[in-house]
N, C-alpha and C. Protein backbone atom coordinates (compact mmCIF):
# COMPACT_ATOMS: atom_id res chain seq x y z
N UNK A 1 120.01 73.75 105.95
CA UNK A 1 120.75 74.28 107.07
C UNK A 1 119.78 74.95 108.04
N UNK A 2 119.91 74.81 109.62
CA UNK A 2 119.32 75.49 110.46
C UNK A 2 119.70 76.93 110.82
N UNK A 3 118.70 77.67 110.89
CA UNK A 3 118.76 79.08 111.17
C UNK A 3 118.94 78.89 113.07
N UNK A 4 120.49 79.65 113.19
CA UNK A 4 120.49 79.92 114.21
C UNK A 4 120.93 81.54 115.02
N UNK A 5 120.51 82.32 114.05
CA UNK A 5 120.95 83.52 114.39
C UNK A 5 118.95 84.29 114.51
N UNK A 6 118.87 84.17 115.57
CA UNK A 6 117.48 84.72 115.63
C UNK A 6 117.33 86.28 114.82
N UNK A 7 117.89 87.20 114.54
CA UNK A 7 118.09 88.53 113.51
C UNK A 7 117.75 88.09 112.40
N UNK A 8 118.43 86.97 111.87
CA UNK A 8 118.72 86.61 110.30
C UNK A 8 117.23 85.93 109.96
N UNK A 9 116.95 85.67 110.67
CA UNK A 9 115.89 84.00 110.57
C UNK A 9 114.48 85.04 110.30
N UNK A 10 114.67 85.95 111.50
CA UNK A 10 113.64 87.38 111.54
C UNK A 10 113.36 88.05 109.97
N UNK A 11 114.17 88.46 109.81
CA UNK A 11 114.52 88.65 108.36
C UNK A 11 114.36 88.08 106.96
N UNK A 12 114.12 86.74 107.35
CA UNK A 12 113.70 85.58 106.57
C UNK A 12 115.00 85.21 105.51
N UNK A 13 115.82 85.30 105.88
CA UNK A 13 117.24 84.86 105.48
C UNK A 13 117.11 83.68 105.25
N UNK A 14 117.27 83.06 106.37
CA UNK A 14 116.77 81.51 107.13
C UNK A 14 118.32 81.04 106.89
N UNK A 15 119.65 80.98 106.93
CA UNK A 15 120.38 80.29 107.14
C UNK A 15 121.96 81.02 108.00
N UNK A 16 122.55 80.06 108.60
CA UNK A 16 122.99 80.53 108.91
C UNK A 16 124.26 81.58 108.54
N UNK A 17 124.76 81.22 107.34
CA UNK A 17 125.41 82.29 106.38
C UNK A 17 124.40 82.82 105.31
N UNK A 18 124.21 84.23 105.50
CA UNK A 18 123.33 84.47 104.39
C UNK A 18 124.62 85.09 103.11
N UNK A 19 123.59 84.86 101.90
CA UNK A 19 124.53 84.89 100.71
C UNK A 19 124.58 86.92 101.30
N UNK A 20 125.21 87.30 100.17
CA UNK A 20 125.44 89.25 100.32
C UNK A 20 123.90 89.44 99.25
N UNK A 21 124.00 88.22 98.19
CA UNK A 21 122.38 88.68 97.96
C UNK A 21 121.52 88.97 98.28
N UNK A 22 120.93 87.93 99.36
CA UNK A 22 119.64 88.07 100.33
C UNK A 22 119.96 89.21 100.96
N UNK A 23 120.95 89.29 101.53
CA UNK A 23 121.11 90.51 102.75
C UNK A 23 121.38 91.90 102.04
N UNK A 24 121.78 92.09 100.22
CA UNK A 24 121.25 93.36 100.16
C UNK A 24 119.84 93.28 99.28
N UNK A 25 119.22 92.41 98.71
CA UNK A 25 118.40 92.34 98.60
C UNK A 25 118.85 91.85 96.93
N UNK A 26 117.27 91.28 95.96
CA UNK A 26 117.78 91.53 94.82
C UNK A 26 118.04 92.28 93.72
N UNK A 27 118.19 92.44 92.71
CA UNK A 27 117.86 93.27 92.00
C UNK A 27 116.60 93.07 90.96
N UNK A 28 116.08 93.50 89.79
CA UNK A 28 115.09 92.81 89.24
C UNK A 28 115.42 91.95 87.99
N UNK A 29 114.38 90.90 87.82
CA UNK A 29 114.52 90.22 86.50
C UNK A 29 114.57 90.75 85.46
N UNK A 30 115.44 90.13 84.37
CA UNK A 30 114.97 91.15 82.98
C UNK A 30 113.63 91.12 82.74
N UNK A 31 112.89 89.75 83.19
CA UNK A 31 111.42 89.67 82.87
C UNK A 31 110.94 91.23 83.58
N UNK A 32 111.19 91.42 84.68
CA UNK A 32 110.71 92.64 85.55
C UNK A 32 110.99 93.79 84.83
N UNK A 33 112.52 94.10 84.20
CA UNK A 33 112.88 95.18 83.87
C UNK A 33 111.98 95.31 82.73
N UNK A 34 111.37 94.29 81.66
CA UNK A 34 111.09 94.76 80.68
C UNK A 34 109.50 95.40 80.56
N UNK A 35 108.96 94.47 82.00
CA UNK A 35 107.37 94.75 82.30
C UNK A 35 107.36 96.13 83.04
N UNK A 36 108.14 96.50 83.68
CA UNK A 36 107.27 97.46 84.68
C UNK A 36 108.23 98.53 84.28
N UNK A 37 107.37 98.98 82.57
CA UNK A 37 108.41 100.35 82.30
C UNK A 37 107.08 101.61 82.68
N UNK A 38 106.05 101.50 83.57
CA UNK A 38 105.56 102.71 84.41
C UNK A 38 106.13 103.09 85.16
N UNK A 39 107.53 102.66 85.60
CA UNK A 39 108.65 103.36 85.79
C UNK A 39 110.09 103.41 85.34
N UNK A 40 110.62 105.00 85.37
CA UNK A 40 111.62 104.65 84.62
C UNK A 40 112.90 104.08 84.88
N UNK A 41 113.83 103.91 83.61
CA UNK A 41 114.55 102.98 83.66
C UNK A 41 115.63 102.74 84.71
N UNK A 42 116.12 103.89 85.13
CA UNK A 42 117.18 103.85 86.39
C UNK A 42 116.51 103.82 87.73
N UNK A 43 115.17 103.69 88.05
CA UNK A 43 114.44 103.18 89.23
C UNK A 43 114.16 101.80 89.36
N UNK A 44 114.17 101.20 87.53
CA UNK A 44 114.20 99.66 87.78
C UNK A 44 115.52 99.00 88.25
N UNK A 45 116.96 99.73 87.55
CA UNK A 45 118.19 99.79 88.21
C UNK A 45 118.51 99.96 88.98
N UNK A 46 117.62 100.69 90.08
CA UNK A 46 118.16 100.77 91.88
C UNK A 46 117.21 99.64 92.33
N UNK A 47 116.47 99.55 92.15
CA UNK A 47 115.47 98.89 93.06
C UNK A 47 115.96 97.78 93.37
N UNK A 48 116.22 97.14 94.60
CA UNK A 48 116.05 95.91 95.70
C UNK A 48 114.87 95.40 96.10
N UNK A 49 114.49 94.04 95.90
CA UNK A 49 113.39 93.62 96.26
C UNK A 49 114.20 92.53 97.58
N UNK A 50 113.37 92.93 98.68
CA UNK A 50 113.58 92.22 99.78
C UNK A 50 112.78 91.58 100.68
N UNK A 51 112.91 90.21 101.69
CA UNK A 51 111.81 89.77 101.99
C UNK A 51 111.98 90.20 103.29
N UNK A 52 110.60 90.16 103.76
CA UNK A 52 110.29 90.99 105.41
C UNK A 52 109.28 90.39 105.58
N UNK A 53 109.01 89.15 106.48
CA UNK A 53 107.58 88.62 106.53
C UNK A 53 106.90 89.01 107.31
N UNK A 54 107.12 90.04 108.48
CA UNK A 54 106.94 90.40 109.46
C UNK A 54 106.02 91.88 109.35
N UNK A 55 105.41 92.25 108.19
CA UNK A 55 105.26 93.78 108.35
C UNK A 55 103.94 93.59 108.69
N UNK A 56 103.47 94.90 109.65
CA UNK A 56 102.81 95.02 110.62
C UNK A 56 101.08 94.85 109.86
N UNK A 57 100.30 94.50 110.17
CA UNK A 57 98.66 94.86 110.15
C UNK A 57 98.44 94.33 108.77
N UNK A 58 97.79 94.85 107.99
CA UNK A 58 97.50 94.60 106.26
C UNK A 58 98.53 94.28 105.41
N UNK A 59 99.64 95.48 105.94
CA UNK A 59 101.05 95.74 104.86
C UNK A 59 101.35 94.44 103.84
N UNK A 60 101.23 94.55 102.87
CA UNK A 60 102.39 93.61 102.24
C UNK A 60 103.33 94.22 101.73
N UNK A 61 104.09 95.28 101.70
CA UNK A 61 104.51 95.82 101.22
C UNK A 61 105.20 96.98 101.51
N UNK A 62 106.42 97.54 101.81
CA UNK A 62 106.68 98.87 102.08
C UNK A 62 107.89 99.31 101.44
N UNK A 63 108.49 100.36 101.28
CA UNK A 63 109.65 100.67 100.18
C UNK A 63 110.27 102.28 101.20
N UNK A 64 111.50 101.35 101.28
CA UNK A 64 112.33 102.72 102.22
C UNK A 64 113.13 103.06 100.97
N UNK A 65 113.74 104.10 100.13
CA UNK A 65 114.50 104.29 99.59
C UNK A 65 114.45 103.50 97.81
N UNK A 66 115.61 102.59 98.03
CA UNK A 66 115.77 101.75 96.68
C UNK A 66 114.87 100.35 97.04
N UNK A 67 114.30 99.89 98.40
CA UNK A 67 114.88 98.98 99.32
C UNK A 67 112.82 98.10 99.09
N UNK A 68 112.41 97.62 98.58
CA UNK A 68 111.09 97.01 98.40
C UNK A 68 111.20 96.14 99.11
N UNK A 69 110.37 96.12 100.73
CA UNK A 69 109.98 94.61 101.23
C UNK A 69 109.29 94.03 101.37
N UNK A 70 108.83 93.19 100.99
CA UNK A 70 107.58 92.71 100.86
C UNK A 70 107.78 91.23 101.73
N UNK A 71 106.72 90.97 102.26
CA UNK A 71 105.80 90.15 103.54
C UNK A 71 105.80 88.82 103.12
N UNK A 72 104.92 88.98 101.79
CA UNK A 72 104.87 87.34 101.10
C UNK A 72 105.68 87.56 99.36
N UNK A 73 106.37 86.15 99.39
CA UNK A 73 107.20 86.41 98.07
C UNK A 73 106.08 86.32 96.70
N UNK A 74 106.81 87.45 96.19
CA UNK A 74 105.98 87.71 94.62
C UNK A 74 106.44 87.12 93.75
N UNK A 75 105.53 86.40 92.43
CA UNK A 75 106.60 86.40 91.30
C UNK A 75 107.58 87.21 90.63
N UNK A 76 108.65 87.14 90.33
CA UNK A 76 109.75 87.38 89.82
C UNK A 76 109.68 87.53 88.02
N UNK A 77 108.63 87.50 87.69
CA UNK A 77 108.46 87.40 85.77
C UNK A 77 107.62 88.49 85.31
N UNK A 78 107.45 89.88 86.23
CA UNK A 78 106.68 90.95 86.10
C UNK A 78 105.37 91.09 85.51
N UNK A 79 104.98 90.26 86.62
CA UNK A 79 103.31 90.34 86.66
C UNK A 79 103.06 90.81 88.03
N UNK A 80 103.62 90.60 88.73
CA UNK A 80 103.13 91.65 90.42
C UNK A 80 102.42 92.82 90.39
N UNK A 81 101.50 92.91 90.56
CA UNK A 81 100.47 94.01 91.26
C UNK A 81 101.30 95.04 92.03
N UNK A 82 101.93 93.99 92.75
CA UNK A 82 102.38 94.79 94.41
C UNK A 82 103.85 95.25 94.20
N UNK A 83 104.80 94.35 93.70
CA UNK A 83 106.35 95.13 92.88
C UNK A 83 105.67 96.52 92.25
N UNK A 84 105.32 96.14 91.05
CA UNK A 84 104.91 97.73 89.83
C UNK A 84 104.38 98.51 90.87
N UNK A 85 103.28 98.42 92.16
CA UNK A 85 102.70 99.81 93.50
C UNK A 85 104.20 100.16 94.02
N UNK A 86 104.64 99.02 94.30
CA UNK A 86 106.04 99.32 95.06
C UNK A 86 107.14 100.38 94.60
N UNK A 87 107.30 99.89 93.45
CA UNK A 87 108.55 100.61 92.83
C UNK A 87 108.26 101.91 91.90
N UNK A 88 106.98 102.49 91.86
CA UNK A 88 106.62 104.00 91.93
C UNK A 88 107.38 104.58 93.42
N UNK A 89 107.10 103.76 94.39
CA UNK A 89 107.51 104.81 95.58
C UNK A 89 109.04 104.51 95.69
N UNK A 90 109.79 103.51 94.74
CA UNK A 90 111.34 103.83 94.91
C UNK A 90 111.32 104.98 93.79
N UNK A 91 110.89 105.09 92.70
CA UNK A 91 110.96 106.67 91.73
C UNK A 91 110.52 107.51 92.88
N UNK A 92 109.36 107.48 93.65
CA UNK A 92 109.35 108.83 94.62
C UNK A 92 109.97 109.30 95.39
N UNK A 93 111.03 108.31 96.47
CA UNK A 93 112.40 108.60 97.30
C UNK A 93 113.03 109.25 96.16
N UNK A 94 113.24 108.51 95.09
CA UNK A 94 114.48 109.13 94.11
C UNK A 94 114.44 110.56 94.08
N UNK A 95 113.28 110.77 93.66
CA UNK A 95 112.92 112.00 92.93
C UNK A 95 112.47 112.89 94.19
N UNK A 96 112.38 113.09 95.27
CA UNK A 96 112.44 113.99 96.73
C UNK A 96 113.38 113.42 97.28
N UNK A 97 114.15 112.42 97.03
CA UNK A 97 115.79 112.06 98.29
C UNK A 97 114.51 111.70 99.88
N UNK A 98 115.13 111.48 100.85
CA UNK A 98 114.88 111.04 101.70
C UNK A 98 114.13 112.04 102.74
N UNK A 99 114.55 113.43 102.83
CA UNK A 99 113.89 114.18 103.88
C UNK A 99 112.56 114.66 103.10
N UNK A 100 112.69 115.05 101.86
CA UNK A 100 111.76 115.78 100.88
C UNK A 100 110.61 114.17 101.19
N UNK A 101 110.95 113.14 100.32
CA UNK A 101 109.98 112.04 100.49
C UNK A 101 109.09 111.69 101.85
N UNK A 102 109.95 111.96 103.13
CA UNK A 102 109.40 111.52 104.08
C UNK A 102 108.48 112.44 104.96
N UNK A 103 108.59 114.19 104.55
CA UNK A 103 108.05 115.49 105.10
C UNK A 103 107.01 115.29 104.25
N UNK A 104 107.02 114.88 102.51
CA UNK A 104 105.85 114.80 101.85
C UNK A 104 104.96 113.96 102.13
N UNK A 105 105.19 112.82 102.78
CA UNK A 105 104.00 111.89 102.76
C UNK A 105 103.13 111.71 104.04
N UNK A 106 104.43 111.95 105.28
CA UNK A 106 104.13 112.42 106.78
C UNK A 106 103.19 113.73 107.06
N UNK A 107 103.55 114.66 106.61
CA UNK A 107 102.85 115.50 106.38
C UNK A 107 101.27 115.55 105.36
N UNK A 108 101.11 114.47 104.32
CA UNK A 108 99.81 114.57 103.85
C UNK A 108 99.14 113.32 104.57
N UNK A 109 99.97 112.24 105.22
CA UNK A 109 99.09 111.88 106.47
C UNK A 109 98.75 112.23 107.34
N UNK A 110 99.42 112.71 108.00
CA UNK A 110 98.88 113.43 109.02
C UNK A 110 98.11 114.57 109.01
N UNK A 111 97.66 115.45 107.81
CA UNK A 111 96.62 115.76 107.28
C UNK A 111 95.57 115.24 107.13
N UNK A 112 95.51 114.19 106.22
CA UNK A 112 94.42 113.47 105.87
C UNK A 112 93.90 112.46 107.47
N UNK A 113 94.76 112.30 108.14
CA UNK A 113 94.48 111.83 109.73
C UNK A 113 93.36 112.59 110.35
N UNK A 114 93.90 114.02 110.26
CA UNK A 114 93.34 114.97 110.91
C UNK A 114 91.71 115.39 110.54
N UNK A 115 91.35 115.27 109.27
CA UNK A 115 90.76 115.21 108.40
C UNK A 115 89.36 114.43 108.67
N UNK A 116 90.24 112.91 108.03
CA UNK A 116 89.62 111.48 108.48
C UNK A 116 89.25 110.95 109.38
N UNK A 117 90.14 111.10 110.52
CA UNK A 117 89.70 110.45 111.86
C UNK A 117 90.14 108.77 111.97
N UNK A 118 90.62 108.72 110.82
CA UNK A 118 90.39 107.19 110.78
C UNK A 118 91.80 107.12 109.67
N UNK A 119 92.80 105.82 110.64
CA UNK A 119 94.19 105.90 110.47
C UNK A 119 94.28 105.23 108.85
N UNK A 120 93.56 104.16 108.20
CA UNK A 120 93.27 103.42 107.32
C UNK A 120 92.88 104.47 106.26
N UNK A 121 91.87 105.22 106.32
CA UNK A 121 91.37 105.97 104.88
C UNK A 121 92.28 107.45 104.99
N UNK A 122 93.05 107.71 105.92
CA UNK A 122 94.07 108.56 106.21
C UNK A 122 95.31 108.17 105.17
N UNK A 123 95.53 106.49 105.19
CA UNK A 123 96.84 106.56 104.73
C UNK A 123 96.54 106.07 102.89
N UNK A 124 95.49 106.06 102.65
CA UNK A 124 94.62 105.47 101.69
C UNK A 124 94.86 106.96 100.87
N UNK A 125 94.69 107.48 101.67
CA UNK A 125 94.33 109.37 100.96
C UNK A 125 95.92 110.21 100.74
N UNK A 126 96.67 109.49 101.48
CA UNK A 126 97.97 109.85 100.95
C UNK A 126 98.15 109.99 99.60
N UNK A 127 99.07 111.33 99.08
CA UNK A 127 99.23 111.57 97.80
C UNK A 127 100.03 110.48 97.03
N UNK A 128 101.37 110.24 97.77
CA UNK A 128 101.98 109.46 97.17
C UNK A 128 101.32 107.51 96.69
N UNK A 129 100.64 107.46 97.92
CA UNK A 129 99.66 105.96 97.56
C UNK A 129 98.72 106.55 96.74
N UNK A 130 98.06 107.27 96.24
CA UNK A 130 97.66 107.66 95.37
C UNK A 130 97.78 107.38 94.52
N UNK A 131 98.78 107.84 93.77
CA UNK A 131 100.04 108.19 92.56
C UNK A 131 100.49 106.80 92.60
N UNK A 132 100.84 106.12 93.10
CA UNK A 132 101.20 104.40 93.46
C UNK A 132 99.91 103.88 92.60
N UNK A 133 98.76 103.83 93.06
CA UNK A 133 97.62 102.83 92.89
C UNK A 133 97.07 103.39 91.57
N UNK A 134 97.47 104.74 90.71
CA UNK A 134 97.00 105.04 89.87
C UNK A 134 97.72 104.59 88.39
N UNK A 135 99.23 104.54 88.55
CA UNK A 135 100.36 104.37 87.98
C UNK A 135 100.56 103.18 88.12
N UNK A 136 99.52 101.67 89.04
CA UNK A 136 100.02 100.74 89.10
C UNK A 136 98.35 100.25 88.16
N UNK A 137 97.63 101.01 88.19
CA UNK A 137 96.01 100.32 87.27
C UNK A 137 96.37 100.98 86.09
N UNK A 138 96.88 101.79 85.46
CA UNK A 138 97.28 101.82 84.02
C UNK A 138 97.88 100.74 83.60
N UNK A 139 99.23 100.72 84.25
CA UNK A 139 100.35 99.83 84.41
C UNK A 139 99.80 98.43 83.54
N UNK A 140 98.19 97.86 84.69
CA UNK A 140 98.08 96.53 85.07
C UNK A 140 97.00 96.42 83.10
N UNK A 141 96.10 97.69 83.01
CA UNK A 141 94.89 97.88 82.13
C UNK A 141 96.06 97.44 80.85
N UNK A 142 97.51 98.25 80.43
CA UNK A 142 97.95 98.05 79.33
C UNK A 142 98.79 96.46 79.06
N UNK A 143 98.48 95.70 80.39
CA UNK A 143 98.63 94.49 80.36
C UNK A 143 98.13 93.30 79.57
N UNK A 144 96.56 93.86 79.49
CA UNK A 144 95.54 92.99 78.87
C UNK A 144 95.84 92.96 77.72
């Protein structure tokens, strides 16, 4: 079917009825639920993985809330690198709610901005990507 709703297509829907799946996103595989217990269990229960091919500069990846979108599609059998980085920062919305999460991380960027000088090792130095990239190399080490 042809995508004719330029929003949807944006979105990477691509048809012209999208299912209510795509459009709220999915939920995870049991393969997923059973791999990525570096987080816990009712963060693997909210989490939505959604596609966004569009995110800006480097990004593959960004997580508003429950809501994971990622740029290029990942496997689905919980081996992702970039899901397990991701879905620490849906436990971190959880666990600060939305104003707490977004004053915490805005605020230690724009610190580390101030700091750095330089927008890249600014957002690198963020606490919460931090805590992401540290919680996602244990994660990956107890893999082997």
């Amino acid at each position: 079917m042809v995508c004719r709703h330029n929003a949807i297509c944006r979105l990477g829907l691509g048809t012209d009825e999208p299912t209510l799946a795509a459009v709220m996103g999915r939920p995870l595989t049991d393969a997923e639920r059973r791999s990525y217990t570096h987080v816990d269990s009712p963060t693997r229960d909210r989490a939505r993985i959604r596609s966004l091919p569009w995110l800006p500069g480097r990004f593959q990846g960004i997580t508003l809330g429950r809501n994971v979108f990622l740029a290029i599609e990942q496997p689905d059998d919980g081996t992702s690198g970039l899901i397990a980085h991701e879905l620490v920062h849906v436990e971190q919305w959880a666990d600060r709610r939305v104003f707490g999460f977004l004053g915490w991380y805005l605020a230690d960027f724009l610190r580390n901005l101030r700091i750095e000088r330089h927008w890249m090792r600014a957002y690198r130095a963020v606490e919460a990507e931090r805590e992401a990239r540290r919680r996602t190399q244990a994660w990956v080490l107890t893999r082997r």
